[in-house]
C-alpha atoms as a PDB file:
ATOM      1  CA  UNK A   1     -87.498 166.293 -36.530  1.00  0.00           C
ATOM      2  CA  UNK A   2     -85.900 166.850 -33.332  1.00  0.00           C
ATOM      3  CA  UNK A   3     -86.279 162.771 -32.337  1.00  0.00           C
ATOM      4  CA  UNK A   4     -84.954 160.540 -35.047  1.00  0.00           C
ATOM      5  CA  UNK A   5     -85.022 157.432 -33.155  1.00  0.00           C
ATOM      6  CA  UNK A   6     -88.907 157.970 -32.177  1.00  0.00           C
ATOM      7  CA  UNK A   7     -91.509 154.946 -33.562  1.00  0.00           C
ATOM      8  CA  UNK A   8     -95.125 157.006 -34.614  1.00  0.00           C
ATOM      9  CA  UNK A   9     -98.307 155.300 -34.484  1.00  0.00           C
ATOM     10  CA  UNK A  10     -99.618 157.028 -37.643  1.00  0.00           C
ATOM     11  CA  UNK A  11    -103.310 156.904 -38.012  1.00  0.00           C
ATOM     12  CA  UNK A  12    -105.056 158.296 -41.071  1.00  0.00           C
ATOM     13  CA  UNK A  13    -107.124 161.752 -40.546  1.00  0.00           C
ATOM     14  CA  UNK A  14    -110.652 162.628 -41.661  1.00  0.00           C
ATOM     15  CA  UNK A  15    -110.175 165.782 -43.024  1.00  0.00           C
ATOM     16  CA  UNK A  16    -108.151 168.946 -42.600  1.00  0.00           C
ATOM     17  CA  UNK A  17    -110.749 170.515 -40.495  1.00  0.00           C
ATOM     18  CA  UNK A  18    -110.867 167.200 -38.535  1.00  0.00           C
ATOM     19  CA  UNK A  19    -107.002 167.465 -38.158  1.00  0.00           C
ATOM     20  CA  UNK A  20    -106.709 170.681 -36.937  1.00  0.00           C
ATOM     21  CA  UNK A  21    -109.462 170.232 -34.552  1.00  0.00           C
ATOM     22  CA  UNK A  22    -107.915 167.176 -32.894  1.00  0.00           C
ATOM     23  CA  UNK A  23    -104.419 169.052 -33.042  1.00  0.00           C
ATOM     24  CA  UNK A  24    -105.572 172.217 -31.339  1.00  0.00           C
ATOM     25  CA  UNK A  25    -108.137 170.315 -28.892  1.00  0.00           C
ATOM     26  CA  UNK A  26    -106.534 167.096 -27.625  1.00  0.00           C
ATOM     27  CA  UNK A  27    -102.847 166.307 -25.800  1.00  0.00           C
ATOM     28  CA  UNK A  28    -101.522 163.166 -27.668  1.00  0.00           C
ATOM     29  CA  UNK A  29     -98.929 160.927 -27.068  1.00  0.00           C
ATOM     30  CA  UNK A  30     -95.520 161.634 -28.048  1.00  0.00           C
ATOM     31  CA  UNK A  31     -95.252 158.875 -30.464  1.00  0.00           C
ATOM     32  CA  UNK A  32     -98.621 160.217 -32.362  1.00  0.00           C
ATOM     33  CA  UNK A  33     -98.690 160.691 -35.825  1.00  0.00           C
ATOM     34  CA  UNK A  34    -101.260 161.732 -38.666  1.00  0.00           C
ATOM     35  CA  UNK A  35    -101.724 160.833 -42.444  1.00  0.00           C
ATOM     36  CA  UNK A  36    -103.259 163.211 -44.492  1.00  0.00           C
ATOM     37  CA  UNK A  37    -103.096 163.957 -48.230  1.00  0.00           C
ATOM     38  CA  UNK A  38     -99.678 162.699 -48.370  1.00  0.00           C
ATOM     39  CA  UNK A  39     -98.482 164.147 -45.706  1.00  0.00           C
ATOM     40  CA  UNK A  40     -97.692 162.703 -42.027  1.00  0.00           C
ATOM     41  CA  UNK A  41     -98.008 165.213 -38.939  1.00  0.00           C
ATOM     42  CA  UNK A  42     -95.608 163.431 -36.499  1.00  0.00           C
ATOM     43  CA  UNK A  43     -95.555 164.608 -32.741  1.00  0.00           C
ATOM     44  CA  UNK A  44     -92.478 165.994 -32.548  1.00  0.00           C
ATOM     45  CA  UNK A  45     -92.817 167.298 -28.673  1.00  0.00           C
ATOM     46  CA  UNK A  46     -90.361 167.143 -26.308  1.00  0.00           C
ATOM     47  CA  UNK A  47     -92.227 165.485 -23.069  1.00  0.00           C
ATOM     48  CA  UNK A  48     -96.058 165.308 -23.025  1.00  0.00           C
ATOM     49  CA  UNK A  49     -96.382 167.946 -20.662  1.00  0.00           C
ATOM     50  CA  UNK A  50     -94.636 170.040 -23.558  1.00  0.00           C
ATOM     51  CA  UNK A  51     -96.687 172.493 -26.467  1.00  0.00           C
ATOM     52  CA  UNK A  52     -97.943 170.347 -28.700  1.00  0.00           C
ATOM     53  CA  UNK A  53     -94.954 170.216 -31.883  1.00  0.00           C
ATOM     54  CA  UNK A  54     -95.848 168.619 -34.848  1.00  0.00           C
ATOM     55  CA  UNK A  55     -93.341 167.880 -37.916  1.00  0.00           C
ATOM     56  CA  UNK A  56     -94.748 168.165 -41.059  1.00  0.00           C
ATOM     57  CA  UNK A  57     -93.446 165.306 -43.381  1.00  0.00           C
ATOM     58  CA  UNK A  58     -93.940 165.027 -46.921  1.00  0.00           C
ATOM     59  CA  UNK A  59     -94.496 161.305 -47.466  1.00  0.00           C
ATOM     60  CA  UNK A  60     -92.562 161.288 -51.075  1.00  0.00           C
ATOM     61  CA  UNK A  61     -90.236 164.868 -51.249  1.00  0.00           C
ATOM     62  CA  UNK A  62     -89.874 163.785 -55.289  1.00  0.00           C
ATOM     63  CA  UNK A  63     -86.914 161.618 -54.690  1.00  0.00           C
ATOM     64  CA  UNK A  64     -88.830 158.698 -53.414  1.00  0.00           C
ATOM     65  CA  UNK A  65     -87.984 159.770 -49.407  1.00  0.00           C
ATOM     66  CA  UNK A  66     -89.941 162.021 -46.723  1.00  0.00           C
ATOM     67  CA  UNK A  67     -88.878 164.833 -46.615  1.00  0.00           C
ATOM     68  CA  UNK A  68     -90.101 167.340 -43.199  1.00  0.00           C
ATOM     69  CA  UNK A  69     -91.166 170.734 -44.843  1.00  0.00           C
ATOM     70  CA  UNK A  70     -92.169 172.205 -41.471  1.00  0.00           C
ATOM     71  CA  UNK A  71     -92.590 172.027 -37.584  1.00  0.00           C
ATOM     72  CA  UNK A  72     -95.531 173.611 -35.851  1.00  0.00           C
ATOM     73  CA  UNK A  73     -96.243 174.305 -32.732  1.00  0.00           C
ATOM     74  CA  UNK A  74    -100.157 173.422 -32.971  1.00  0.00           C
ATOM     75  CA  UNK A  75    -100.236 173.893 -29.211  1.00  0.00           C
ATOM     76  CA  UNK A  76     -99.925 177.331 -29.564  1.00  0.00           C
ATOM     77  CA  UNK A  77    -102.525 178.202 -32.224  1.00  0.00           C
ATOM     78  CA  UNK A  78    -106.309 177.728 -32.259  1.00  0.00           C
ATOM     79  CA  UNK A  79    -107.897 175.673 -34.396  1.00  0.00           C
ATOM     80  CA  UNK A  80    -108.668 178.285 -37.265  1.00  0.00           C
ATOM     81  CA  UNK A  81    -104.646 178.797 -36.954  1.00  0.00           C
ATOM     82  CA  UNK A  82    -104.256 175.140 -36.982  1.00  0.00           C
ATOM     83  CA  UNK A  83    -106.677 174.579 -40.147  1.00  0.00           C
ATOM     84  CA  UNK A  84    -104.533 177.207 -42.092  1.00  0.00           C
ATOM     85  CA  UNK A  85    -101.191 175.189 -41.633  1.00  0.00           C
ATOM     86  CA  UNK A  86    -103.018 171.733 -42.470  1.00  0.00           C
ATOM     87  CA  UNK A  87    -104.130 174.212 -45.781  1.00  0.00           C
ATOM     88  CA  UNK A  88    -100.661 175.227 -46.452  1.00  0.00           C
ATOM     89  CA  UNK A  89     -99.106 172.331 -45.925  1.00  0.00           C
ATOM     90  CA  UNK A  90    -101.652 170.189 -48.353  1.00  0.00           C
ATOM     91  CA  UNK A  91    -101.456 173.029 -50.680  1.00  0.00           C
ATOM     92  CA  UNK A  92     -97.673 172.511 -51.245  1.00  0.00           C
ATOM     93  CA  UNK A  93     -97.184 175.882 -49.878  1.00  0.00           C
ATOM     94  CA  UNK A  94     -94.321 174.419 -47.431  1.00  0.00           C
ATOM     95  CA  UNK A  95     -92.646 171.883 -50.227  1.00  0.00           C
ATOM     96  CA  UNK A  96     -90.145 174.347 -51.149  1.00  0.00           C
ATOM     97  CA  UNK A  97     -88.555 176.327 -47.928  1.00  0.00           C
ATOM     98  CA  UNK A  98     -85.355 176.436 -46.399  1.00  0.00           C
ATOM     99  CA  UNK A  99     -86.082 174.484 -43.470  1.00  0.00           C
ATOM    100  CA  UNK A 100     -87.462 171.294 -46.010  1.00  0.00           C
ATOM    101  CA  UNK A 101     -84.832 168.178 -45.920  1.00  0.00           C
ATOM    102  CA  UNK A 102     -85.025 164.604 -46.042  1.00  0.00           C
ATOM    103  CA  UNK A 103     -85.859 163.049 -42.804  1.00  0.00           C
ATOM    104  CA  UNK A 104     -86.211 158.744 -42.138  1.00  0.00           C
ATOM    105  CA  UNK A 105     -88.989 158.551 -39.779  1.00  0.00           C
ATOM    106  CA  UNK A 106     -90.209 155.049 -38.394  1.00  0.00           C
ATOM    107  CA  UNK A 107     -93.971 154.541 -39.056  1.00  0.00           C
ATOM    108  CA  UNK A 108     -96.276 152.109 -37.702  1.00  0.00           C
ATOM    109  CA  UNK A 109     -99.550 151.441 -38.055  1.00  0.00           C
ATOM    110  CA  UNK A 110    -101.947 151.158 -34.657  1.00  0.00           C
ATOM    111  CA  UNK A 111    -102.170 147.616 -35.638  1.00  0.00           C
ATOM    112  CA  UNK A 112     -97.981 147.404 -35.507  1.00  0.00           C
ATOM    113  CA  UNK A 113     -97.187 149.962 -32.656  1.00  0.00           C
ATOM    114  CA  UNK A 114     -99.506 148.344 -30.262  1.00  0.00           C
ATOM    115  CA  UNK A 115     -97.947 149.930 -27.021  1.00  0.00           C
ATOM    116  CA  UNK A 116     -94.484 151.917 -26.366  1.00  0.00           C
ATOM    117  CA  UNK A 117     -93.289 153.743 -23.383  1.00  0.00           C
ATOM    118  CA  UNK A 118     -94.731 156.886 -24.826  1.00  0.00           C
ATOM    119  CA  UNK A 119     -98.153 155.992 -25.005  1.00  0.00           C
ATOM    120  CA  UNK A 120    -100.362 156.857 -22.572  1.00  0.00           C
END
């Protein structure tokens, strides 16, 4: 994750197909976050004017910690692109590459996060 001091707002997701849609369709926040299938897609953009980059964090990497198996640029890809990665990812095609390592992001729920300087 490129911000290690960012809060998320994680928010649980409908489906995968749901997921990519709203990742491929919608400009969020930069302290956004999903929860799918034990998995959190964190916005891991730069400014909100930036692509759309997502981390991809495995809640429990098998030593009780998250551990980020991927970044995506879901900005760039459409949502049948988008829907693949979500796949992937949920598939545990991602658990095991080079870029995977442990990561300590802070999650909130919408109840908790209520308003930072990063939402909109």
């Amino acid at each position: 994750m490129l911000h290690d001091t960012r809060t998320w707002c994680v928010a649980p997701a409908e489906s995968a197909e749901d997921l990519a849609r709203q990742l491929t369709e919608t400009t969020w926040c930069c302290c956004t976050g999903f929860e799918l299938g034990g998995y959190w897609f964190l916005n891991d953009s730069t400014s909100p004017d930036g692509a759309q980059e997502f981390a991809v964090v495995k809640k429990n990497g098998g030593k009780g910690k998250p551990v980020q198996i991927e970044s995506i640029t879901f900005g760039w890809c459409n949502q049948a692109q988008a829907l693949e990665h979500i796949r992937a990812a949920l598939e545990g095609r991602y658990d095991r590459s080079d870029f995977a390592h442990e990561v300590e992001p802070t999650i909130e729920t919408p109840d908790q996060h209520g308003r930072c300087h990063h939402c909109a």
